[in-house]
N, C-alpha and C. Protein backbone atom coordinates (compact mmCIF):
# COMPACT_ATOMS: atom_id res chain seq x y z
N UNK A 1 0.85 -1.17 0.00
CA UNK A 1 0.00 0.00 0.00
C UNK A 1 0.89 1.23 0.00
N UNK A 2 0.69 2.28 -1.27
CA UNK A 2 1.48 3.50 -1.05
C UNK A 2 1.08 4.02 0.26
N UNK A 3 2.48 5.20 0.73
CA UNK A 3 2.09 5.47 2.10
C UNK A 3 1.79 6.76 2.02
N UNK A 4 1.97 7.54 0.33
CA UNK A 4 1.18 8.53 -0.22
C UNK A 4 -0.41 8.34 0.06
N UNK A 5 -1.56 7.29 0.04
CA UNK A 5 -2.31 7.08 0.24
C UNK A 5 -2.89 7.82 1.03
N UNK A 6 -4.10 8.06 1.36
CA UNK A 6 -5.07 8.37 3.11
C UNK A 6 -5.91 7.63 3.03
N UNK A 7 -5.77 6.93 4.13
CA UNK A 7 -6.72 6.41 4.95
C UNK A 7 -7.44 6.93 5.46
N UNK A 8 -9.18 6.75 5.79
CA UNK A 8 -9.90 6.76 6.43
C UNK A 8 -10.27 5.98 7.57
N UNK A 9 -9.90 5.88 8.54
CA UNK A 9 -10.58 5.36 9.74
C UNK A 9 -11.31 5.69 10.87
N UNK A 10 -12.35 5.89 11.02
CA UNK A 10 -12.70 6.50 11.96
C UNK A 10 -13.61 5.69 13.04
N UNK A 11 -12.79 5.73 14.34
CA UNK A 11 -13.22 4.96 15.57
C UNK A 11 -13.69 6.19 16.92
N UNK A 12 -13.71 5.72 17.77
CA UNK A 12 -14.77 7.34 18.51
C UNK A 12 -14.54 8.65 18.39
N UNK A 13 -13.12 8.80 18.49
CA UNK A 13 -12.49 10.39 18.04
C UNK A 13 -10.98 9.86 17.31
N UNK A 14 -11.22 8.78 16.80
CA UNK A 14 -10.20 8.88 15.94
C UNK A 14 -9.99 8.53 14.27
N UNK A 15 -9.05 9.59 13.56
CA UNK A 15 -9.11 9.47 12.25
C UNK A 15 -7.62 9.53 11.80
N UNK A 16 -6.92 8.67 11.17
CA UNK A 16 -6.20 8.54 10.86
C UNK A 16 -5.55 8.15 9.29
N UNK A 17 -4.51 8.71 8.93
CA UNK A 17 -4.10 8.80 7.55
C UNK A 17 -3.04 7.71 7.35
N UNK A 18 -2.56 7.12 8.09
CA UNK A 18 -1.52 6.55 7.62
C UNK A 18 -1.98 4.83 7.47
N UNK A 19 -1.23 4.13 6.27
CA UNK A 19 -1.55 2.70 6.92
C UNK A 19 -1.43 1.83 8.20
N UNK A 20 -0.08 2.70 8.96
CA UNK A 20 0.03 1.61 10.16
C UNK A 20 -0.85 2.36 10.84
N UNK A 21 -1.24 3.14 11.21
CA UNK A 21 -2.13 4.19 12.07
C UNK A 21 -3.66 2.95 11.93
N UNK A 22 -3.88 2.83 10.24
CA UNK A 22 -5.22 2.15 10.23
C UNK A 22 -4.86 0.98 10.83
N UNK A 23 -4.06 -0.09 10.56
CA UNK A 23 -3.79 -1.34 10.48
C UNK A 23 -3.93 -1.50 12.37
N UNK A 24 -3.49 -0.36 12.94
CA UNK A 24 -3.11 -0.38 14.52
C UNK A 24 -4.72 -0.76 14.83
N UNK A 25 -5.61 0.17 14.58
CA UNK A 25 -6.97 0.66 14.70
C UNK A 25 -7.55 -0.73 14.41
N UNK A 26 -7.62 -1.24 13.19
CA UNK A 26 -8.46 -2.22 12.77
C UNK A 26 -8.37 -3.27 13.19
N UNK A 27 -6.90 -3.71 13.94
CA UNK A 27 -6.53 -5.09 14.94
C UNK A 27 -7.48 -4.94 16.20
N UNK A 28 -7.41 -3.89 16.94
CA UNK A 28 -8.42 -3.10 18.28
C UNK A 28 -9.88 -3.32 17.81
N UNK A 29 -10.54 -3.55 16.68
CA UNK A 29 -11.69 -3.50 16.16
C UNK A 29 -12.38 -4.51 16.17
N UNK A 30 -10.99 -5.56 15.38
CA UNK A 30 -12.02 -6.85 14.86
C UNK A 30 -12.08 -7.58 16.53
N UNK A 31 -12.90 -8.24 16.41
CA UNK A 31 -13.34 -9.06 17.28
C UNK A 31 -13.82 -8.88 18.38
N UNK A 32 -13.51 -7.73 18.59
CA UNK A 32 -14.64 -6.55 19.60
C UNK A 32 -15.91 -6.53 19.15
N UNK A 33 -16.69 -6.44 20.04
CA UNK A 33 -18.10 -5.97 20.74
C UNK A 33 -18.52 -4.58 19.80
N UNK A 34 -18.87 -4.67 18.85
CA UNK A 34 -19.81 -3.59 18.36
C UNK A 34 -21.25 -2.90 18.39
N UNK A 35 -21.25 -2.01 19.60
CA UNK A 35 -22.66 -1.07 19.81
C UNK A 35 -23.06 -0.32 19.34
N UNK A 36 -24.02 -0.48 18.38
CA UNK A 36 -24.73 0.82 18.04
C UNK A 36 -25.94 1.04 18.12
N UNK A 37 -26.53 1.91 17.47
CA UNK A 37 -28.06 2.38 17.71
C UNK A 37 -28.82 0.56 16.84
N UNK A 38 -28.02 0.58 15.45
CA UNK A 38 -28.27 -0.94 14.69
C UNK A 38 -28.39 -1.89 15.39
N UNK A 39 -27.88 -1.99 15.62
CA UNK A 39 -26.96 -3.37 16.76
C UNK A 39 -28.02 -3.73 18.06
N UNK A 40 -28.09 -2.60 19.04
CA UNK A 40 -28.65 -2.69 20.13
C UNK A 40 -27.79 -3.02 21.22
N UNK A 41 -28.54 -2.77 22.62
CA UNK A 41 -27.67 -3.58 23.97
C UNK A 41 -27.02 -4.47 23.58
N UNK A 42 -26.99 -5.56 22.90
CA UNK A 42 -26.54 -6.79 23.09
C UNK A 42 -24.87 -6.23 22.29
N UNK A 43 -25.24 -5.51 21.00
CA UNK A 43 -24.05 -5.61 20.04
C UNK A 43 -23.83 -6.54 19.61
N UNK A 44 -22.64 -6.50 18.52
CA UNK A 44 -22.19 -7.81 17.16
C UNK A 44 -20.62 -7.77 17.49
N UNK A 45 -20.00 -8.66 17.79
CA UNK A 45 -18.87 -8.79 17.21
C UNK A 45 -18.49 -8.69 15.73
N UNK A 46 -17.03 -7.27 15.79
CA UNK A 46 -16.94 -6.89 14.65
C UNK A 46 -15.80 -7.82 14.21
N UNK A 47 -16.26 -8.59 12.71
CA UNK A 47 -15.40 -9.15 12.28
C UNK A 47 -14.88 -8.51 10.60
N UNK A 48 -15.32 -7.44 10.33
CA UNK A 48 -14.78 -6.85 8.72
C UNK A 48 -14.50 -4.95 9.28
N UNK A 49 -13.63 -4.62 8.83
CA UNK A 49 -13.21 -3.35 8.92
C UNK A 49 -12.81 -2.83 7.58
N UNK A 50 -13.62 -2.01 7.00
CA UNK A 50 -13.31 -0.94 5.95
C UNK A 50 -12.50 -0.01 5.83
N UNK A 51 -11.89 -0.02 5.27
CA UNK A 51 -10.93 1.41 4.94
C UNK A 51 -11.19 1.59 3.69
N UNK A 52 -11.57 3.31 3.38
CA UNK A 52 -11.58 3.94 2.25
C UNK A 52 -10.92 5.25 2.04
N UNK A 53 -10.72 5.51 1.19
CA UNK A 53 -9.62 6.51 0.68
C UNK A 53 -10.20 7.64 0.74
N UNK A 54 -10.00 8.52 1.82
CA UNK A 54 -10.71 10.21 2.27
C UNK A 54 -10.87 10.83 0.91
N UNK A 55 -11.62 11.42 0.87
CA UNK A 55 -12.36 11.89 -0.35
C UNK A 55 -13.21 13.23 -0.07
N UNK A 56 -12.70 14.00 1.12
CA UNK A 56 -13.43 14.67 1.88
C UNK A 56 -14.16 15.65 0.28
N UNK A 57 -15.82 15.73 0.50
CA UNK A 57 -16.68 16.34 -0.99
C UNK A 57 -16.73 18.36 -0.48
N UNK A 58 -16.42 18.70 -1.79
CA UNK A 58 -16.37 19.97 -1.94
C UNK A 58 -18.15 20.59 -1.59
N UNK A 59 -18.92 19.82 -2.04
CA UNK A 59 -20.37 20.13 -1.53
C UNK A 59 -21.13 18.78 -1.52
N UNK A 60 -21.95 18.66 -0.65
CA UNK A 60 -23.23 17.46 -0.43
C UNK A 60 -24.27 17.55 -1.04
N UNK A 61 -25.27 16.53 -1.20
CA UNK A 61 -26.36 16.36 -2.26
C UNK A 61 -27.36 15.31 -1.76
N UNK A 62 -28.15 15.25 -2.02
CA UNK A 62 -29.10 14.36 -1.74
C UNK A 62 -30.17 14.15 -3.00
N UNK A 63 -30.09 12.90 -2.95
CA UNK A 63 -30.80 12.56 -4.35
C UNK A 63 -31.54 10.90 -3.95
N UNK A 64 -33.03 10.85 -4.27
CA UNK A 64 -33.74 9.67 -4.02
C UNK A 64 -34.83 9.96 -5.25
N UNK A 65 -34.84 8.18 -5.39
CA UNK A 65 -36.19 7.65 -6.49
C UNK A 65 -37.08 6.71 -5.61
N UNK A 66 -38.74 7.83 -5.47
CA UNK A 66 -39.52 6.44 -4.77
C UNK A 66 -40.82 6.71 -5.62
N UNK A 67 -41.71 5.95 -5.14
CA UNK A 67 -42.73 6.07 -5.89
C UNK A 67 -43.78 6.86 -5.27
N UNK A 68 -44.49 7.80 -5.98
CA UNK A 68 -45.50 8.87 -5.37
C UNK A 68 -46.75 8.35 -5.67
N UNK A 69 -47.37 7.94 -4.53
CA UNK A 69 -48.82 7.43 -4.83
C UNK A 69 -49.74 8.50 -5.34
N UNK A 70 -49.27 9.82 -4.81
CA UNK A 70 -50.35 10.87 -4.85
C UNK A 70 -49.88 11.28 -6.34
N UNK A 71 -49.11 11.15 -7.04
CA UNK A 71 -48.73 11.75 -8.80
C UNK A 71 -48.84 10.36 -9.41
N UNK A 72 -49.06 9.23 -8.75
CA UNK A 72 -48.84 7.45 -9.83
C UNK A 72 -48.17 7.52 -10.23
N UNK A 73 -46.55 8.14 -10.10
CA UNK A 73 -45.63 7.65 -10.72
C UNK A 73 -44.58 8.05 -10.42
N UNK A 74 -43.04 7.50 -10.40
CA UNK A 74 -42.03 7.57 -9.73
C UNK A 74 -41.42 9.18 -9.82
N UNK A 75 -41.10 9.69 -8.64
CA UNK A 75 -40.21 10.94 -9.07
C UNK A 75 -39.23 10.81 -8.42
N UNK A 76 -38.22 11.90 -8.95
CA UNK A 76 -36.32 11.95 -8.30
C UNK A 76 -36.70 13.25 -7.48
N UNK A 77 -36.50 12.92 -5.84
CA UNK A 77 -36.19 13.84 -4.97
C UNK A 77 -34.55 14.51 -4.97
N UNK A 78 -34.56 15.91 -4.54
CA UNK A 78 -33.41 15.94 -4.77
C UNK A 78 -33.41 17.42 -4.06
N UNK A 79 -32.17 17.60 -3.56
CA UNK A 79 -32.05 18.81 -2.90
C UNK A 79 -29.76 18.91 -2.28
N UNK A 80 -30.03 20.31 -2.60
CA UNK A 80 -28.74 20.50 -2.01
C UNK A 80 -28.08 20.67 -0.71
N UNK A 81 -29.04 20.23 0.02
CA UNK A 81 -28.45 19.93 1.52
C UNK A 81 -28.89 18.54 2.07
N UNK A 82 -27.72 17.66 1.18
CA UNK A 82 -27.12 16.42 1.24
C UNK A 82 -26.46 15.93 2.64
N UNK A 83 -26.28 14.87 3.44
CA UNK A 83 -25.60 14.52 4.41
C UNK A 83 -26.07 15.29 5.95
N UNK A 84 -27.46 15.26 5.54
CA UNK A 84 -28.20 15.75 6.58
C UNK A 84 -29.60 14.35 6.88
N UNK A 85 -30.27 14.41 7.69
CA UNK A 85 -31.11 14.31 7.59
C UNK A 85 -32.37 15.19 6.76
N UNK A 86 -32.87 13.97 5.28
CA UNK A 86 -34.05 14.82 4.72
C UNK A 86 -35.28 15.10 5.13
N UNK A 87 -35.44 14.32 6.20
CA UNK A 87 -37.10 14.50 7.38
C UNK A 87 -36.96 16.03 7.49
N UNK A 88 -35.21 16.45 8.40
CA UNK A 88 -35.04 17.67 9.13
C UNK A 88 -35.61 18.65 7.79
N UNK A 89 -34.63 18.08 6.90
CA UNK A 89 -34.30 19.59 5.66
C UNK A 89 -35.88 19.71 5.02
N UNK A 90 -36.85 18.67 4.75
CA UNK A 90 -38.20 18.80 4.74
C UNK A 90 -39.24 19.76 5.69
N UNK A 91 -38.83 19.86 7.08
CA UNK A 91 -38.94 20.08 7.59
C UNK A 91 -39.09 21.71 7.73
N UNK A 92 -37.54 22.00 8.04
CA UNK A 92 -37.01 23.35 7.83
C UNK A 92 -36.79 23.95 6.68
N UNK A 93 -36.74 23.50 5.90
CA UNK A 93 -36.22 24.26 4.87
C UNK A 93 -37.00 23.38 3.61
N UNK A 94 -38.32 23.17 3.28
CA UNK A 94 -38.69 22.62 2.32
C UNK A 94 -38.58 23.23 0.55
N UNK A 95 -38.20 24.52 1.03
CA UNK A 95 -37.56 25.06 -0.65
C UNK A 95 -36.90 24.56 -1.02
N UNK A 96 -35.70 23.94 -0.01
CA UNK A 96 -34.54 23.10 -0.55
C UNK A 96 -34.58 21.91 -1.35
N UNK A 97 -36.01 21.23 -1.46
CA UNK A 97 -36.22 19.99 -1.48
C UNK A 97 -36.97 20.58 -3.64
N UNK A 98 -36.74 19.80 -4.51
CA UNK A 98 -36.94 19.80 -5.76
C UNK A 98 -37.90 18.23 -6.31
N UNK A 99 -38.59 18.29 -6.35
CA UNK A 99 -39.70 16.82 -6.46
C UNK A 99 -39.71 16.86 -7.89
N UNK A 100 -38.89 15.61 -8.90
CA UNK A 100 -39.55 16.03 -10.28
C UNK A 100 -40.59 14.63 -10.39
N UNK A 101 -41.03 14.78 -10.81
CA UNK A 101 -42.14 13.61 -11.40
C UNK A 101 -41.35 12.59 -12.52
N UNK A 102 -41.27 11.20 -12.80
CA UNK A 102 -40.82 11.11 -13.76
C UNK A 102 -41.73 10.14 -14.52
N UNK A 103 -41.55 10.00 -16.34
CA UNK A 103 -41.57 8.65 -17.12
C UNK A 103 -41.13 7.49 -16.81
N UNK A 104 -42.37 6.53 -16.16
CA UNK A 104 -41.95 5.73 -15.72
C UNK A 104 -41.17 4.59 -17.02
N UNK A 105 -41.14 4.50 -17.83
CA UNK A 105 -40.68 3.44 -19.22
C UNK A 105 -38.89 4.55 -19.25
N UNK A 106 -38.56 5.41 -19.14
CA UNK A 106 -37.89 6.54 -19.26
C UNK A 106 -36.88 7.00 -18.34
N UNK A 107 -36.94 7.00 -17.18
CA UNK A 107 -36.72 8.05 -15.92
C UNK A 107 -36.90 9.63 -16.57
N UNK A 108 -35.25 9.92 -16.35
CA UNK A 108 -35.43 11.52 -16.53
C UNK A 108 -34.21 11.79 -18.13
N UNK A 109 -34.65 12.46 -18.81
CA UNK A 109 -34.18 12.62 -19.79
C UNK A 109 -32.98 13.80 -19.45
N UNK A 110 -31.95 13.60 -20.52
CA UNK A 110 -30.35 14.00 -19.95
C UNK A 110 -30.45 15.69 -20.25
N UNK A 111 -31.73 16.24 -20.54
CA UNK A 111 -32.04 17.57 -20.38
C UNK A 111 -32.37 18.38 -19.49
N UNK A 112 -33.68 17.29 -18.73
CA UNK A 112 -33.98 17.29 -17.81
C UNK A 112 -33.44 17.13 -16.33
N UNK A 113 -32.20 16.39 -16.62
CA UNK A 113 -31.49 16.05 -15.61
C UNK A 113 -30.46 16.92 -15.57
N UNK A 114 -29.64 17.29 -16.48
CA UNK A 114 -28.63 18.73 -16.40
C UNK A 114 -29.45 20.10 -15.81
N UNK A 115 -30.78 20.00 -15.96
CA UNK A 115 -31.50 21.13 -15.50
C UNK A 115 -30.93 21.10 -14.05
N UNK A 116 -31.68 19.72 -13.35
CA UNK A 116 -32.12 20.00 -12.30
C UNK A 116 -30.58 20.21 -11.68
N UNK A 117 -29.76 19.20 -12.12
CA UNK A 117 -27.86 19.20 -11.81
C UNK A 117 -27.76 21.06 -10.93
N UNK A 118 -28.34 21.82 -12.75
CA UNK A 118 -28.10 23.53 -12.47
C UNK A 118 -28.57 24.03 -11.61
N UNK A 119 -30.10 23.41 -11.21
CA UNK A 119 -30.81 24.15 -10.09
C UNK A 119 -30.64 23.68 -8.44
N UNK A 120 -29.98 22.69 -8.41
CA UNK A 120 -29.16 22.57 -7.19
C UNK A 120 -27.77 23.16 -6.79
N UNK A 121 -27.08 23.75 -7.94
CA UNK A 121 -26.32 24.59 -7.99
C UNK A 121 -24.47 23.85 -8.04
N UNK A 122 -25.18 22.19 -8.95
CA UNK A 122 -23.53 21.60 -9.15
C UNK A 122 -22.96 22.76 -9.78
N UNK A 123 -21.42 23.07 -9.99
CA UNK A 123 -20.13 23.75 -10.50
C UNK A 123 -20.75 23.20 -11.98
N UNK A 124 -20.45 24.06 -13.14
CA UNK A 124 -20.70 23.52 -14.46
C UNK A 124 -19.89 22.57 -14.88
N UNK A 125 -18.26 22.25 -14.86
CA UNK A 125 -17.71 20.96 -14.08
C UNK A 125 -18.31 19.87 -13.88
N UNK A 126 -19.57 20.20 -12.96
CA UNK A 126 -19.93 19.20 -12.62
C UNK A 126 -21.25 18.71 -12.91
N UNK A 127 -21.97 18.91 -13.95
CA UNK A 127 -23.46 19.16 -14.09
C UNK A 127 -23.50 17.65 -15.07
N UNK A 128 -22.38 17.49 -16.08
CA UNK A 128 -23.15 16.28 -16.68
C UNK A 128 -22.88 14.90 -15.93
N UNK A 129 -21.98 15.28 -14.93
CA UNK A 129 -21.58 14.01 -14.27
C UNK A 129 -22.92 13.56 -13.29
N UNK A 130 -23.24 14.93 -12.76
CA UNK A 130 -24.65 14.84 -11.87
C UNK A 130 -25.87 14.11 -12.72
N UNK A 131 -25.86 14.60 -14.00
CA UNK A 131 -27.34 13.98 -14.78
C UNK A 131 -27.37 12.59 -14.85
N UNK A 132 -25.54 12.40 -15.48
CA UNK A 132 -25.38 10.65 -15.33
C UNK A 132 -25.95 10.03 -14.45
N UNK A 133 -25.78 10.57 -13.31
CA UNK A 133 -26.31 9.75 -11.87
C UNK A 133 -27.68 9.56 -12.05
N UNK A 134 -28.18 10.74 -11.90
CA UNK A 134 -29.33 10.65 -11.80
C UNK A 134 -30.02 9.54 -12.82
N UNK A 135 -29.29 9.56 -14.14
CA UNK A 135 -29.84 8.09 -15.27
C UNK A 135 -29.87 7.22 -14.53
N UNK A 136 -28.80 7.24 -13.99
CA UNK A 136 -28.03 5.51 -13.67
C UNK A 136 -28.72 4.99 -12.47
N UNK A 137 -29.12 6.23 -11.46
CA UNK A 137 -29.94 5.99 -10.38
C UNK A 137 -31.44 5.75 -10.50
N UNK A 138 -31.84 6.27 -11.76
CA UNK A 138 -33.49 5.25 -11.92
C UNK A 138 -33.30 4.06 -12.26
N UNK A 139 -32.08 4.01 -13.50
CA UNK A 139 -31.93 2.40 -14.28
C UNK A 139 -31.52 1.44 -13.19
N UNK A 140 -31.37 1.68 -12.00
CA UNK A 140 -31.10 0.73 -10.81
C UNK A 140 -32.33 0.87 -10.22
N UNK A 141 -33.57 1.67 -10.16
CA UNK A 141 -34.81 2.00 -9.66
C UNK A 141 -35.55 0.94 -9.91
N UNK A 142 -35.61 1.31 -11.60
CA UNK A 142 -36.41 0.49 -12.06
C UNK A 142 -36.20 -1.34 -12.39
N UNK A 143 -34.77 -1.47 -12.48
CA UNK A 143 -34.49 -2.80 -12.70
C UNK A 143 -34.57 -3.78 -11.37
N UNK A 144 -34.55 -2.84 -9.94
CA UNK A 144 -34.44 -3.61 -9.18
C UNK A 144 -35.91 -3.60 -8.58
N UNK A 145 -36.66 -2.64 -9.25
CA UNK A 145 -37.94 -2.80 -9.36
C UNK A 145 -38.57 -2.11 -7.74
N UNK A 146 -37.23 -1.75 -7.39
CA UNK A 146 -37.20 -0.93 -5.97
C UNK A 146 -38.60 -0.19 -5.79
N UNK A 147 -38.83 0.39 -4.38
CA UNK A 147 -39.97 0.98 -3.71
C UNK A 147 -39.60 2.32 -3.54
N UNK A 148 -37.86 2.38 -3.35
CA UNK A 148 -37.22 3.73 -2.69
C UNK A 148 -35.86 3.54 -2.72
N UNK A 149 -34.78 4.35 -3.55
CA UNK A 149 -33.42 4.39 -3.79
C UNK A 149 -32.68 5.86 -3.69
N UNK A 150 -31.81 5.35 -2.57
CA UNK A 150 -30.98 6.99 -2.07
C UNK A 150 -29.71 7.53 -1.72
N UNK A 151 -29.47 8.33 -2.27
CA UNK A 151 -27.97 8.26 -2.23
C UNK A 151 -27.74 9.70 -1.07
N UNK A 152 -27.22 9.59 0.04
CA UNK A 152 -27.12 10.48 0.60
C UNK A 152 -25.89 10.33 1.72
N UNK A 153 -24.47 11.28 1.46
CA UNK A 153 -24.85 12.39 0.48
C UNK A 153 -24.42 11.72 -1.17
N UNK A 154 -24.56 12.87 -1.94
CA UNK A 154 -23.85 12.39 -3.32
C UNK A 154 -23.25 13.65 -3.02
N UNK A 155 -21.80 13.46 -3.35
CA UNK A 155 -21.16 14.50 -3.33
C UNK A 155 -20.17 14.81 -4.56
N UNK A 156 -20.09 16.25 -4.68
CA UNK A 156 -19.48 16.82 -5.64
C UNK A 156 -18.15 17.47 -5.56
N UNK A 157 -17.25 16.46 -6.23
CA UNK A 157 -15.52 17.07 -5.92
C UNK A 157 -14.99 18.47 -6.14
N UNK A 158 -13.91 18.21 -5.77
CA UNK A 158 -13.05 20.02 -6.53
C UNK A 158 -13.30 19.71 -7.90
N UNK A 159 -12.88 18.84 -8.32
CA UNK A 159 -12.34 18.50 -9.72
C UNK A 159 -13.51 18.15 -10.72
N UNK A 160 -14.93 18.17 -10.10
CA UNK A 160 -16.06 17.96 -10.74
C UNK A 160 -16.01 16.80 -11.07
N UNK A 161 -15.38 15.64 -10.51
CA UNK A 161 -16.55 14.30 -9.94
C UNK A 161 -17.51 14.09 -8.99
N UNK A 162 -18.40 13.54 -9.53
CA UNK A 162 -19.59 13.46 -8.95
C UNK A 162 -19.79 11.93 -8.16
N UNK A 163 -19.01 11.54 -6.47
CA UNK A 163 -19.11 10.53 -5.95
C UNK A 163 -20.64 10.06 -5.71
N UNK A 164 -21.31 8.67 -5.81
CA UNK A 164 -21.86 8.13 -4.99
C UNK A 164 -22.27 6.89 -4.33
């Protein structure tokens, strides 16, 4: 493993960049008692530890496909305050939130989808990478024949990649 790399690890207050830093962390991990809100009192013994390559996103996004009983037909939620809770941002701030309706045989057409890219306010950089998603995120909607699909956050790089 280059030692140019970063690591991501993050354990109660700790985050670390280096491989032995992770490798230290992830020995302390496995086979320990894992509590969480998931989990419950009892907890899981953790036996897999992830490391991924920090990627810290230049801005957050939030983007979901479910089905709207009240329009009969699937729309892409979507709003620029990503990596939040969307109950809250519904909540408080429901301007933020963009509901398009879509063709269900279709999703959203790559016009339609650079629109909305603009009106969440991706970098132009980053607008056709955003529409892609949004294709690629019904064609997984619809093939998996899903109820509700969400990517949160989706985030948008310096460099105008569009992670999700």
């Amino acid at each position: 493993m280059p030692s140019s790399l970063a690591l991501v690890l993050r354990t109660r207050a700790s985050l670390t960049t280096s491989p032995a830093q992770a490798k230290e962390f992830a020995s302390k991990m496995l086979g320990a008692k894992l509590i969480t809100k998931q989990t419950g009192a009892a907890g899981r013994e953790c036996n897999a530890v992830m490391l991924a390559e920090r990627m810290p996103p230049q801005k957050e996004y939030y983007a979901a496909i479910l089905n709207d009983r009240a329009r009969g037909c699937p729309v892409l939620v979507a709003s620029n305050q990503g990596g939040m809770n969307i109950e809250d941002v519904a909540h408080d701030t429901p301007e933020a939130i963009i509901t398009t309706p879509l063709d269900f045989e279709n999703g959203i057409s790559e016009s339609d989808a650079k629109d909305l890219a603009r009106k969440l306010g991706f970098k132009d950089t980053a607008v056709d990478n955003a529409a892609e998603v949004f294709g690629k995120l019904y064609t997984i909607f619809k093939e998996k024949d899903a109820t509700q699909i969400e990517i949160n956050p989706l985030a948008e790089m310096d460099d105008g990649r569009v992670l999700w």
